[in-house]
N, C-alpha and C. Protein backbone atom coordinates (compact mmCIF):
# COMPACT_ATOMS: atom_id res chain seq x y z
N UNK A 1 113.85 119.04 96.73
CA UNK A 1 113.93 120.48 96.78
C UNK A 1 113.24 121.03 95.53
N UNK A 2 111.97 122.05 95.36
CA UNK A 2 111.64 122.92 94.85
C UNK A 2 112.55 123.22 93.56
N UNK A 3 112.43 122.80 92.51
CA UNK A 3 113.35 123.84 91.22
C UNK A 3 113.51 125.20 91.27
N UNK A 4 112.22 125.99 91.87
CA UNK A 4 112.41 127.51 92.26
C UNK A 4 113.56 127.79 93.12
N UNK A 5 113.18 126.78 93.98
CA UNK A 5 114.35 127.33 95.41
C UNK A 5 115.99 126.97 95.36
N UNK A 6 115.51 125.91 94.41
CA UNK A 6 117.07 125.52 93.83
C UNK A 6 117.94 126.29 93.17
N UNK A 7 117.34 127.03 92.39
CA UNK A 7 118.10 127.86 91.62
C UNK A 7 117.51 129.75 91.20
N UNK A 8 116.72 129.86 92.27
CA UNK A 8 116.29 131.07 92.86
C UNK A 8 116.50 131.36 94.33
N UNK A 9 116.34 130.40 95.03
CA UNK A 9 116.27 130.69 96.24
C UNK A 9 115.17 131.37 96.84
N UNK A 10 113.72 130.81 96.06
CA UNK A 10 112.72 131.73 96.56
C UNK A 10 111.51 130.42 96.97
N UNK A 11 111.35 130.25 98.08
CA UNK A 11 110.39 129.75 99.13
C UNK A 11 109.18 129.97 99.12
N UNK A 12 108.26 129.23 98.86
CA UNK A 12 106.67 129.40 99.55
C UNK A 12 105.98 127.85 99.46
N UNK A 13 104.71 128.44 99.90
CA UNK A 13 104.18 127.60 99.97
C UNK A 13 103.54 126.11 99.23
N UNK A 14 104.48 126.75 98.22
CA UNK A 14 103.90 125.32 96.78
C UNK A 14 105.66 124.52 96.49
N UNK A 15 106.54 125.40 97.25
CA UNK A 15 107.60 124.70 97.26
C UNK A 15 107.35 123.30 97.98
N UNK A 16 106.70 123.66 99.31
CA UNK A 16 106.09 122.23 100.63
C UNK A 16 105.21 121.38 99.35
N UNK A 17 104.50 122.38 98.74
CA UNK A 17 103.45 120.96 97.36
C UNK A 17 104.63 119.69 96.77
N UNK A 18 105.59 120.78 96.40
CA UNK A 18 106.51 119.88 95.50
C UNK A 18 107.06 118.65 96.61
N UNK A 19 107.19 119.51 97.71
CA UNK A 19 108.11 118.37 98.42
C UNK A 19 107.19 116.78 98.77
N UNK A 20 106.13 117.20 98.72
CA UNK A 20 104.95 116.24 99.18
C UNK A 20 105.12 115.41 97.75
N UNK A 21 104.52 115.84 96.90
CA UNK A 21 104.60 115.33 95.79
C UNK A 21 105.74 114.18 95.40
N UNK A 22 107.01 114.80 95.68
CA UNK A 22 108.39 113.53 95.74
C UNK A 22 108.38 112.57 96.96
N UNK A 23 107.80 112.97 98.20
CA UNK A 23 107.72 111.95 99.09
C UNK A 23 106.24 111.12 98.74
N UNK A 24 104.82 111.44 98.33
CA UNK A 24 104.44 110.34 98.08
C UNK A 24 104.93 109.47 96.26
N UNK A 25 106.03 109.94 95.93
CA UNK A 25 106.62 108.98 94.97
C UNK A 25 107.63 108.13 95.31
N UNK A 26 108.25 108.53 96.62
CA UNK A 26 108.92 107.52 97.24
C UNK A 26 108.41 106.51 98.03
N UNK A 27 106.79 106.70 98.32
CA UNK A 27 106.52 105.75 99.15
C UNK A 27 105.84 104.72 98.18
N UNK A 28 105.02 105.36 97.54
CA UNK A 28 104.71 104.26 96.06
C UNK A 28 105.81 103.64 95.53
N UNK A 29 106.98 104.16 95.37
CA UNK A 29 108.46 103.38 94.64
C UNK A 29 108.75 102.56 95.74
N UNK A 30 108.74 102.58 96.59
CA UNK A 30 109.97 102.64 98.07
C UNK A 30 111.40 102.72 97.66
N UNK A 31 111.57 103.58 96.75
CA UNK A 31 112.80 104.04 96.66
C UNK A 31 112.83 105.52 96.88
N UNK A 32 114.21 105.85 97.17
CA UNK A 32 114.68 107.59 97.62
C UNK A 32 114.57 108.38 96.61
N UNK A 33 114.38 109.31 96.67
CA UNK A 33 114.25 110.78 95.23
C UNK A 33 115.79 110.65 94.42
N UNK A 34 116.52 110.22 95.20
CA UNK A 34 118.13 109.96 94.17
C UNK A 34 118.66 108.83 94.97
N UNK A 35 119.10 108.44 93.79
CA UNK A 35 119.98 107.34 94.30
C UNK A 35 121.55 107.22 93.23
N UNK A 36 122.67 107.54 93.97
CA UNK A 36 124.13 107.44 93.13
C UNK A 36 124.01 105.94 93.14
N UNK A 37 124.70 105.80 91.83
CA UNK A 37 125.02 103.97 91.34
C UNK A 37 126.57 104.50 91.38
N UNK A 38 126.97 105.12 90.40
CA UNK A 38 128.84 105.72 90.48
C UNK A 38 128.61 107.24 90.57
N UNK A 39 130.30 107.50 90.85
CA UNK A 39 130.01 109.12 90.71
C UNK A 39 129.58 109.82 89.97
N UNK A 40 129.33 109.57 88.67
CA UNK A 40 128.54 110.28 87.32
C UNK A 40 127.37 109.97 86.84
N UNK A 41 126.87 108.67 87.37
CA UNK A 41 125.86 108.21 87.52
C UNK A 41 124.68 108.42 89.00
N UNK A 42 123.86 109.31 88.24
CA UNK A 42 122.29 109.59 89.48
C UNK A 42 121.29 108.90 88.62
N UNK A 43 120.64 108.48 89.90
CA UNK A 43 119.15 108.51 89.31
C UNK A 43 118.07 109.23 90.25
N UNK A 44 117.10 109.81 89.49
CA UNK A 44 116.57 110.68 89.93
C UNK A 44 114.74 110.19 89.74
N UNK A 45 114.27 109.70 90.65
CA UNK A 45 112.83 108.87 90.92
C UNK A 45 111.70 109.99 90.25
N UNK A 46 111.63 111.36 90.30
CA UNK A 46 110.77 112.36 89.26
C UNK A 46 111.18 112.49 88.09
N UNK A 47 112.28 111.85 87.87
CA UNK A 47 112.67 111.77 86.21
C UNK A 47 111.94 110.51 85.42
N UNK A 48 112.47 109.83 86.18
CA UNK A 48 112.04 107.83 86.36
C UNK A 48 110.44 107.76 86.17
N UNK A 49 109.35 108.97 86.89
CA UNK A 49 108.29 108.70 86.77
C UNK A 49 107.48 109.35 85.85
N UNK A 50 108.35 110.82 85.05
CA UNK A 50 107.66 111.45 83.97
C UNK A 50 108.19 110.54 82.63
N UNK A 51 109.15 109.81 82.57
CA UNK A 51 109.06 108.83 81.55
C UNK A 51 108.50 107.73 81.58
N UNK A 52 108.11 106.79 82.88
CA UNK A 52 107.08 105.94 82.86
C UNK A 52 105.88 106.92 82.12
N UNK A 53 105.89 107.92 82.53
CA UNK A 53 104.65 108.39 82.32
C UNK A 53 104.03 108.78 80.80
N UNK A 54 104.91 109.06 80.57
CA UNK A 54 105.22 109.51 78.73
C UNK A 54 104.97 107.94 78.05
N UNK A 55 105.83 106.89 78.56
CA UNK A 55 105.37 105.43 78.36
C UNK A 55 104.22 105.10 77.98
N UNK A 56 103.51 105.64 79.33
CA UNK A 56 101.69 104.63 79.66
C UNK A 56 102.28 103.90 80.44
N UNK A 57 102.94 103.97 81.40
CA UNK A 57 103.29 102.23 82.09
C UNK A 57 103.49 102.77 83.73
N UNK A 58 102.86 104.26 84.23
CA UNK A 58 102.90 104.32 85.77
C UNK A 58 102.94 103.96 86.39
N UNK A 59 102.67 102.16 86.15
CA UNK A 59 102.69 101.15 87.25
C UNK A 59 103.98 101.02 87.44
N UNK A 60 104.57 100.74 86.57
CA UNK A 60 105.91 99.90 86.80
C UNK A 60 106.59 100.72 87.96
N UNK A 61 106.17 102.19 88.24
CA UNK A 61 106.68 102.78 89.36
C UNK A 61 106.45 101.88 90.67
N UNK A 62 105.46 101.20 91.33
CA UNK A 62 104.97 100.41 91.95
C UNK A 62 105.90 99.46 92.84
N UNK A 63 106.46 100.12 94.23
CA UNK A 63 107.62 98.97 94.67
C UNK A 63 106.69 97.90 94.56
N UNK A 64 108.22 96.54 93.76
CA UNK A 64 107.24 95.56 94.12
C UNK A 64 107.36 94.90 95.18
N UNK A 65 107.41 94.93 96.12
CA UNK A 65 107.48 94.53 97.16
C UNK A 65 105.94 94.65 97.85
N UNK A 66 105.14 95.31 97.14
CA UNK A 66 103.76 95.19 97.95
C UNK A 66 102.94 94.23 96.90
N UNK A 67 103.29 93.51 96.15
CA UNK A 67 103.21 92.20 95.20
C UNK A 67 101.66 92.75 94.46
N UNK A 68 100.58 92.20 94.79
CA UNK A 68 99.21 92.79 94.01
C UNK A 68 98.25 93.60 95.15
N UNK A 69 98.67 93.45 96.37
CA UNK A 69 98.04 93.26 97.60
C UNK A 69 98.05 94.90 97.35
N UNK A 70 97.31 95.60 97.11
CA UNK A 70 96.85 96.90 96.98
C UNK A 70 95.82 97.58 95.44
N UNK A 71 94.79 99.04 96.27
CA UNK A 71 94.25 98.94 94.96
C UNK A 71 94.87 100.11 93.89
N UNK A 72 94.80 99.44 92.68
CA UNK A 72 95.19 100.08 91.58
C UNK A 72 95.10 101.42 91.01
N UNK A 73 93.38 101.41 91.20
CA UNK A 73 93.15 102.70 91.18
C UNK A 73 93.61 104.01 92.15
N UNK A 74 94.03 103.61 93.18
CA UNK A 74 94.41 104.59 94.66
C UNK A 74 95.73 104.78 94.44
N UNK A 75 96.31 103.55 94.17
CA UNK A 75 97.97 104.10 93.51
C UNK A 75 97.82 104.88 92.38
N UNK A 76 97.26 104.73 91.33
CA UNK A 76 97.16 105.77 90.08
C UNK A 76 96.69 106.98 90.46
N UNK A 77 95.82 107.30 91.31
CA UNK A 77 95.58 108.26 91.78
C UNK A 77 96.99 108.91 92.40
N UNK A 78 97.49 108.38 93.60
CA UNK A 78 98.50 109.20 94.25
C UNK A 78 99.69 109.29 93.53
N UNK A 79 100.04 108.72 92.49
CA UNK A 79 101.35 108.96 90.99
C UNK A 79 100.72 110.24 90.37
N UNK A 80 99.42 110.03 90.01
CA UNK A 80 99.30 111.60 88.98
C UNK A 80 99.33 112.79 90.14
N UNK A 81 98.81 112.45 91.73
CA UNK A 81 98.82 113.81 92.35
C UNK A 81 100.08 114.10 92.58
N UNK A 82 100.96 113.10 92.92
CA UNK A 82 102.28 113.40 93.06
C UNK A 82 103.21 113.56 91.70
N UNK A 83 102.86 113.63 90.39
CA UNK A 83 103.64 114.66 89.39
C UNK A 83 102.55 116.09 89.14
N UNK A 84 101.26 116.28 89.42
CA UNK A 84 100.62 116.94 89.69
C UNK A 84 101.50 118.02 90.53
N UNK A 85 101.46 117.35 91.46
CA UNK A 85 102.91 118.48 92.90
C UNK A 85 104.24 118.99 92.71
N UNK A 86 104.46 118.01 91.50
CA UNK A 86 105.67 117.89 91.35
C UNK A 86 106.05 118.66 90.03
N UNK A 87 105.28 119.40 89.73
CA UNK A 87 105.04 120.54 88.45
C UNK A 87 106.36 121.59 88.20
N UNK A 88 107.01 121.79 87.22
CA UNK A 88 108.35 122.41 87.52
C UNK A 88 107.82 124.10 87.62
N UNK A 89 106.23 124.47 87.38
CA UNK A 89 105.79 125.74 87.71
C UNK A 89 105.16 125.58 88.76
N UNK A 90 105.52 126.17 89.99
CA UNK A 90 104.36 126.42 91.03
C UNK A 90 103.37 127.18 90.92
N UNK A 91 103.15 127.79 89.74
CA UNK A 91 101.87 128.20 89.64
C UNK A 91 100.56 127.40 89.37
N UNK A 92 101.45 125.91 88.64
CA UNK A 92 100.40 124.76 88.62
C UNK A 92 100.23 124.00 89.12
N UNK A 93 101.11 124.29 90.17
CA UNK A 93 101.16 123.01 91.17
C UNK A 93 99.56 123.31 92.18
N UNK A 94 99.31 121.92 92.90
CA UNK A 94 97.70 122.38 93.18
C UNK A 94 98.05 123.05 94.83
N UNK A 95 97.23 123.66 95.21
CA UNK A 95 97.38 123.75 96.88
C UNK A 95 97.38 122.46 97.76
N UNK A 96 97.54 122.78 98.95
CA UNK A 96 97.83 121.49 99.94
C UNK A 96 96.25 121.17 100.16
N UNK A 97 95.19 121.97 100.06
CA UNK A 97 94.16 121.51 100.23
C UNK A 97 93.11 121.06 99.12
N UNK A 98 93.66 121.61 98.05
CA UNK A 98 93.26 121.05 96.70
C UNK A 98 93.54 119.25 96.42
N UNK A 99 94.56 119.20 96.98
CA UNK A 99 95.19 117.89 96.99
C UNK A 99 94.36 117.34 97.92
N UNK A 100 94.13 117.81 99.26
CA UNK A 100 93.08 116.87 99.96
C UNK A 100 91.96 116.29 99.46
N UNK A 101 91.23 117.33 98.63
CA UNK A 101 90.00 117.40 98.16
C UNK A 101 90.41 116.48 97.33
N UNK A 102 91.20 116.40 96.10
CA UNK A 102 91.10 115.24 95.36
C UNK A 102 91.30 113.62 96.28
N UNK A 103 92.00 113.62 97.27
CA UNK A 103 92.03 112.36 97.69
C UNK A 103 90.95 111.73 98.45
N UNK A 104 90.10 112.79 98.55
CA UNK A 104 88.65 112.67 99.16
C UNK A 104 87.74 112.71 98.71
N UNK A 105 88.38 112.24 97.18
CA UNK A 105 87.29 112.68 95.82
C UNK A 105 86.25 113.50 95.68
N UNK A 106 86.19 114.74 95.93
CA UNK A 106 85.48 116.21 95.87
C UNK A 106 86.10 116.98 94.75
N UNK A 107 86.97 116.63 94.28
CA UNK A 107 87.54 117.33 93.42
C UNK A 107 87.90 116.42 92.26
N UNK A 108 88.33 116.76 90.89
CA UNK A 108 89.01 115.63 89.60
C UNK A 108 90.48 116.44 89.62
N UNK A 109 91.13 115.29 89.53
CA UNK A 109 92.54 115.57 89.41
C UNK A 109 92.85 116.28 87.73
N UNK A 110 94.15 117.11 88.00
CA UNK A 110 93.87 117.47 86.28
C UNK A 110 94.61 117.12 85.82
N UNK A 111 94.63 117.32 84.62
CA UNK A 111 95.37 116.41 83.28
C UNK A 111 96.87 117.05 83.30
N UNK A 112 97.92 116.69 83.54
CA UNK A 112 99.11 117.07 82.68
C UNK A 112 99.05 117.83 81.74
N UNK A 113 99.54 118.57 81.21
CA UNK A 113 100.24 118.95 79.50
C UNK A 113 101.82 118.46 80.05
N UNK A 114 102.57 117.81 78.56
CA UNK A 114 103.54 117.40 78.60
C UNK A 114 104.49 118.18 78.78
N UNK A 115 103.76 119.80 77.85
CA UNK A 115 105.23 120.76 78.10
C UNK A 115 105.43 121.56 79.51
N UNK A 116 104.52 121.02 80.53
CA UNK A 116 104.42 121.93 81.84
C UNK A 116 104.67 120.73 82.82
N UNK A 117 105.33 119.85 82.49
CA UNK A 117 105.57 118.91 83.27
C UNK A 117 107.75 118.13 83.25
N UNK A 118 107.49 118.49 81.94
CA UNK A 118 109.23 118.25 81.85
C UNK A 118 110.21 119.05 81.58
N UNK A 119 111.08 119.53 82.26
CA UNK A 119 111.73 120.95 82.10
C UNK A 119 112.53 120.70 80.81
N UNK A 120 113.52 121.51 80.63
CA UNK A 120 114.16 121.50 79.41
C UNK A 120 115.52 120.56 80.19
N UNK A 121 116.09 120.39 79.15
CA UNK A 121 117.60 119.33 79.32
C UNK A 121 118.45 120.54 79.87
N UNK A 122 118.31 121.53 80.12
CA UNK A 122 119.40 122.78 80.44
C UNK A 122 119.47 122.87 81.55
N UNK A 123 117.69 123.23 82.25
CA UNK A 123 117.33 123.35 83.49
C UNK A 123 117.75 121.95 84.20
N UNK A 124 117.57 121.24 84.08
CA UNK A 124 117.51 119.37 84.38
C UNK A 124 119.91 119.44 85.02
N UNK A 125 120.48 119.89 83.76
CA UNK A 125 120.99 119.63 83.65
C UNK A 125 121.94 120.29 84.73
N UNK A 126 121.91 121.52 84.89
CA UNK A 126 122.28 122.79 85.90
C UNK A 126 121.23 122.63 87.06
N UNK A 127 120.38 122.01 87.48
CA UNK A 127 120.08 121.47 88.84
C UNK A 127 121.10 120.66 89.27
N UNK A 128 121.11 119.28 88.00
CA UNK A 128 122.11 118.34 88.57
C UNK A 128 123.04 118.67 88.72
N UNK A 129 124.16 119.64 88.37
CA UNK A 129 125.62 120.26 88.97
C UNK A 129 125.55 120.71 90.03
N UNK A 130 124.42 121.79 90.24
CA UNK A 130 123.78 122.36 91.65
C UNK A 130 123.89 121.32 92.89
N UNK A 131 123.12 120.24 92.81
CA UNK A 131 122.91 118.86 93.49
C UNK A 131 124.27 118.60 93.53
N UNK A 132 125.28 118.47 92.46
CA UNK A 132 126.30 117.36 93.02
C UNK A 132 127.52 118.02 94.00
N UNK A 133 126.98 119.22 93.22
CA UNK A 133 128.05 120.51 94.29
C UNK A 133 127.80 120.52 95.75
N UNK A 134 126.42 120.66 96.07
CA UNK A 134 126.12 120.40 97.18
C UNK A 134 126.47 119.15 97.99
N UNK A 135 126.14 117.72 97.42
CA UNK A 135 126.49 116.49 97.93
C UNK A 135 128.20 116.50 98.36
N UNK A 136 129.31 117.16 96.80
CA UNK A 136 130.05 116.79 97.23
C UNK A 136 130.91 117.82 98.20
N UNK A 137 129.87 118.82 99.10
CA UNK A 137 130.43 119.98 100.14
C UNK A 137 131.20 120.92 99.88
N UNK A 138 131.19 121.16 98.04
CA UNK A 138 131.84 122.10 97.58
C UNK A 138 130.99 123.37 97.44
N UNK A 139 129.93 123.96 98.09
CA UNK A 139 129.25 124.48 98.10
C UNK A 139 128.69 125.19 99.66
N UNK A 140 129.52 126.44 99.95
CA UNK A 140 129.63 126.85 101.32
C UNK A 140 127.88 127.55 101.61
N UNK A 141 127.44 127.78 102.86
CA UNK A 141 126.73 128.68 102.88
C UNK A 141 126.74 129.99 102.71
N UNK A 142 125.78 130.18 102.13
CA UNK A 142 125.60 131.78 102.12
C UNK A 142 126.76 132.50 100.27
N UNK A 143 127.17 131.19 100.03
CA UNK A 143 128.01 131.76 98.77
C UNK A 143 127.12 131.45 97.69
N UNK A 144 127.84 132.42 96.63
CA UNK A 144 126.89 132.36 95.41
C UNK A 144 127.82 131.68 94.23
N UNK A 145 126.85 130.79 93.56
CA UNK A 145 127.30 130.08 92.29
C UNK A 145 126.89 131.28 90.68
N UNK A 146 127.82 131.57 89.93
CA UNK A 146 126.91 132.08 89.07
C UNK A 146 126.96 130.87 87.84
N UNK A 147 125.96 130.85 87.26
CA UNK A 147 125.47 129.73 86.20
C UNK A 147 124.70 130.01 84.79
N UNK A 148 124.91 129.61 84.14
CA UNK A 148 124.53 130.35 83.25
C UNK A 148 123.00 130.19 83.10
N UNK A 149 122.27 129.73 83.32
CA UNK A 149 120.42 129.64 83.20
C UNK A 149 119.94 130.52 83.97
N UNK A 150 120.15 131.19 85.21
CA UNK A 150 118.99 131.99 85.87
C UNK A 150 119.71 133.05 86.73
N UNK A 151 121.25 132.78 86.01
CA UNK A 151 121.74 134.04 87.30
C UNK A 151 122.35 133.24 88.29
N UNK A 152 123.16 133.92 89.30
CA UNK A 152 123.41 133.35 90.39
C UNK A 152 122.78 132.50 91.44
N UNK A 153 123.07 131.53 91.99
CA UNK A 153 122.14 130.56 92.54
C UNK A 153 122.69 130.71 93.93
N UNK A 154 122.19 130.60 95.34
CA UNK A 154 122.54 130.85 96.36
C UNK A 154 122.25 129.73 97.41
N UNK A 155 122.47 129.39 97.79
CA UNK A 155 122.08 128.12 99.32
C UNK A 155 121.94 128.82 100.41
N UNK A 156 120.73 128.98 101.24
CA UNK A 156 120.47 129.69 102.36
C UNK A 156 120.00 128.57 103.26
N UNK A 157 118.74 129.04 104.41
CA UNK A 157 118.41 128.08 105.37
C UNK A 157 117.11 128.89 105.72
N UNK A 158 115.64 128.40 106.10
CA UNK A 158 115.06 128.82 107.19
C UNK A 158 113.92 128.08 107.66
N UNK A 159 113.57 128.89 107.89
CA UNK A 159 112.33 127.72 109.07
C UNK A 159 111.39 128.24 108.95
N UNK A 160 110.28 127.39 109.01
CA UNK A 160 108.87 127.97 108.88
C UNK A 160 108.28 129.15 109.46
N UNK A 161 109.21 129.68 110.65
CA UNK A 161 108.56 130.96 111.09
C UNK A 161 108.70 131.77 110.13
N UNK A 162 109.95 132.10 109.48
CA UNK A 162 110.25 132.74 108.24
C UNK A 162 109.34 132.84 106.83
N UNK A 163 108.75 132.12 106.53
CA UNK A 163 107.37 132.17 105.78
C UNK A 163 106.09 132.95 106.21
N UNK A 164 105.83 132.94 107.34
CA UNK A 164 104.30 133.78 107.58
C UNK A 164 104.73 134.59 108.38
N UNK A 165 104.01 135.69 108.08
CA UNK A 165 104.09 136.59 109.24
C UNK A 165 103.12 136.60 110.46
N UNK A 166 103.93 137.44 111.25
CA UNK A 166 103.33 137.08 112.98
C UNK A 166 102.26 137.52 112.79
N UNK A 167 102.11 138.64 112.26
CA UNK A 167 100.61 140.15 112.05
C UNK A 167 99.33 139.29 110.91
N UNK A 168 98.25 138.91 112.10
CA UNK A 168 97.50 138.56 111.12
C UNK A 168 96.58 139.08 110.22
N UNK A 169 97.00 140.67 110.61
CA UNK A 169 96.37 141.69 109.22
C UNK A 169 97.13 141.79 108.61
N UNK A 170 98.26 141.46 108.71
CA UNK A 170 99.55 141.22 106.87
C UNK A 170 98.37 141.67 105.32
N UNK A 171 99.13 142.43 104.27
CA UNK A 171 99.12 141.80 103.63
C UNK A 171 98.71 140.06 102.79
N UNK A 172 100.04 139.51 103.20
CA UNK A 172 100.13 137.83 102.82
C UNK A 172 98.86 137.39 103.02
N UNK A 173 98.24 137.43 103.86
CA UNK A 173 96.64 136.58 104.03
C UNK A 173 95.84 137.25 103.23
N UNK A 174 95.63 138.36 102.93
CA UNK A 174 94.76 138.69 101.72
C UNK A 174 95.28 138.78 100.31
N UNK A 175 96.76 138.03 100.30
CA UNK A 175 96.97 138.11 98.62
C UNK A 175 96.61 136.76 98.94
N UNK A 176 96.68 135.51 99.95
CA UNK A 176 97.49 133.97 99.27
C UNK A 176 96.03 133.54 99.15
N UNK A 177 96.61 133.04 97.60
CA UNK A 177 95.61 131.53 97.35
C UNK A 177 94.90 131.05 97.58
């Protein structure tokens, strides 16, 4: 889930970037975006990969279960597009077709900065309560949490019709991206 939407409740189209972004890090890991070991204990696979990353050691993300039998460079590629996606600003996160273009090499992937890539221990920290509230169903629909980082946080629902509008002289098509 989106950090925006997590604790704004505000949806678009670079929220779907982020989500892409954590699913191709699960398929490079073959592990899940969280995984509980005990109840106080998470681990969280976009945490796991901005400190490999801070390391130098992106490989070690690498299930091993696909042993050497793949190329190196194509995995390094899809780790930086997927923390690339996985940007805690959607304003830097790339478009869905920007991302094509890099995997079709028409485009250069861009560099990180460290401070636009790892949120603060506050934000990090008040997601994870957010998350465990939710897991453990203490968290009704439609009710509001207030928290101290961004204001009240809300859990809603919708569906992609809810994103675009029907009218294809909208507005939305001549502001987006």
């Amino acid at each position: 889930m989106a950090p925006e939407y997590a604790m704004r409740g505000h949806l678009s189209d670079k929220a779907d970037v982020y989500s892409y972004g954590i699913v191709v890090l699960e398929i490079v890991s073959g592990r899940s975006n969280t995984t509980h070991r005990a109840k106080e204990e998470c681990f969280y696979l976009l945490d796991w990969a901005l400190i490999l990353k801070e390391k130098g050691d992106l490989m070690e993300l690498v299930d091993p279960m696909l042993g050497s039998d793949y190329d190196k460079q194509e995995v390094m590629l899809a780790i930086n597009v997927a923390l690339l996606c996985t940007n805690v600003s959607p304003a830097v996160r790339p478009s869905m077709s920007s991302v094509v273009s890099i995997f079709e090499g028409r485009t250069a992937i861009q560099e990180l900065t460290p401070d636009s890539s790892v949120q603060s221990k506050d934000d990090i920290s008040a997601m994870r309560k957010h998350y465990k509230l939710i897991q453990e169903g203490s968290v009704a629909d439609s009710q509001t949490h207030s928290l101290s980082i961004e204001g009240p946080w809300t859990r809603s629902s919708s569906s992609a019709v809810d994103l675009y509008p029907d009218n294809p002289d909208s507005d939305y098509w001549k502001n987006r991206n």
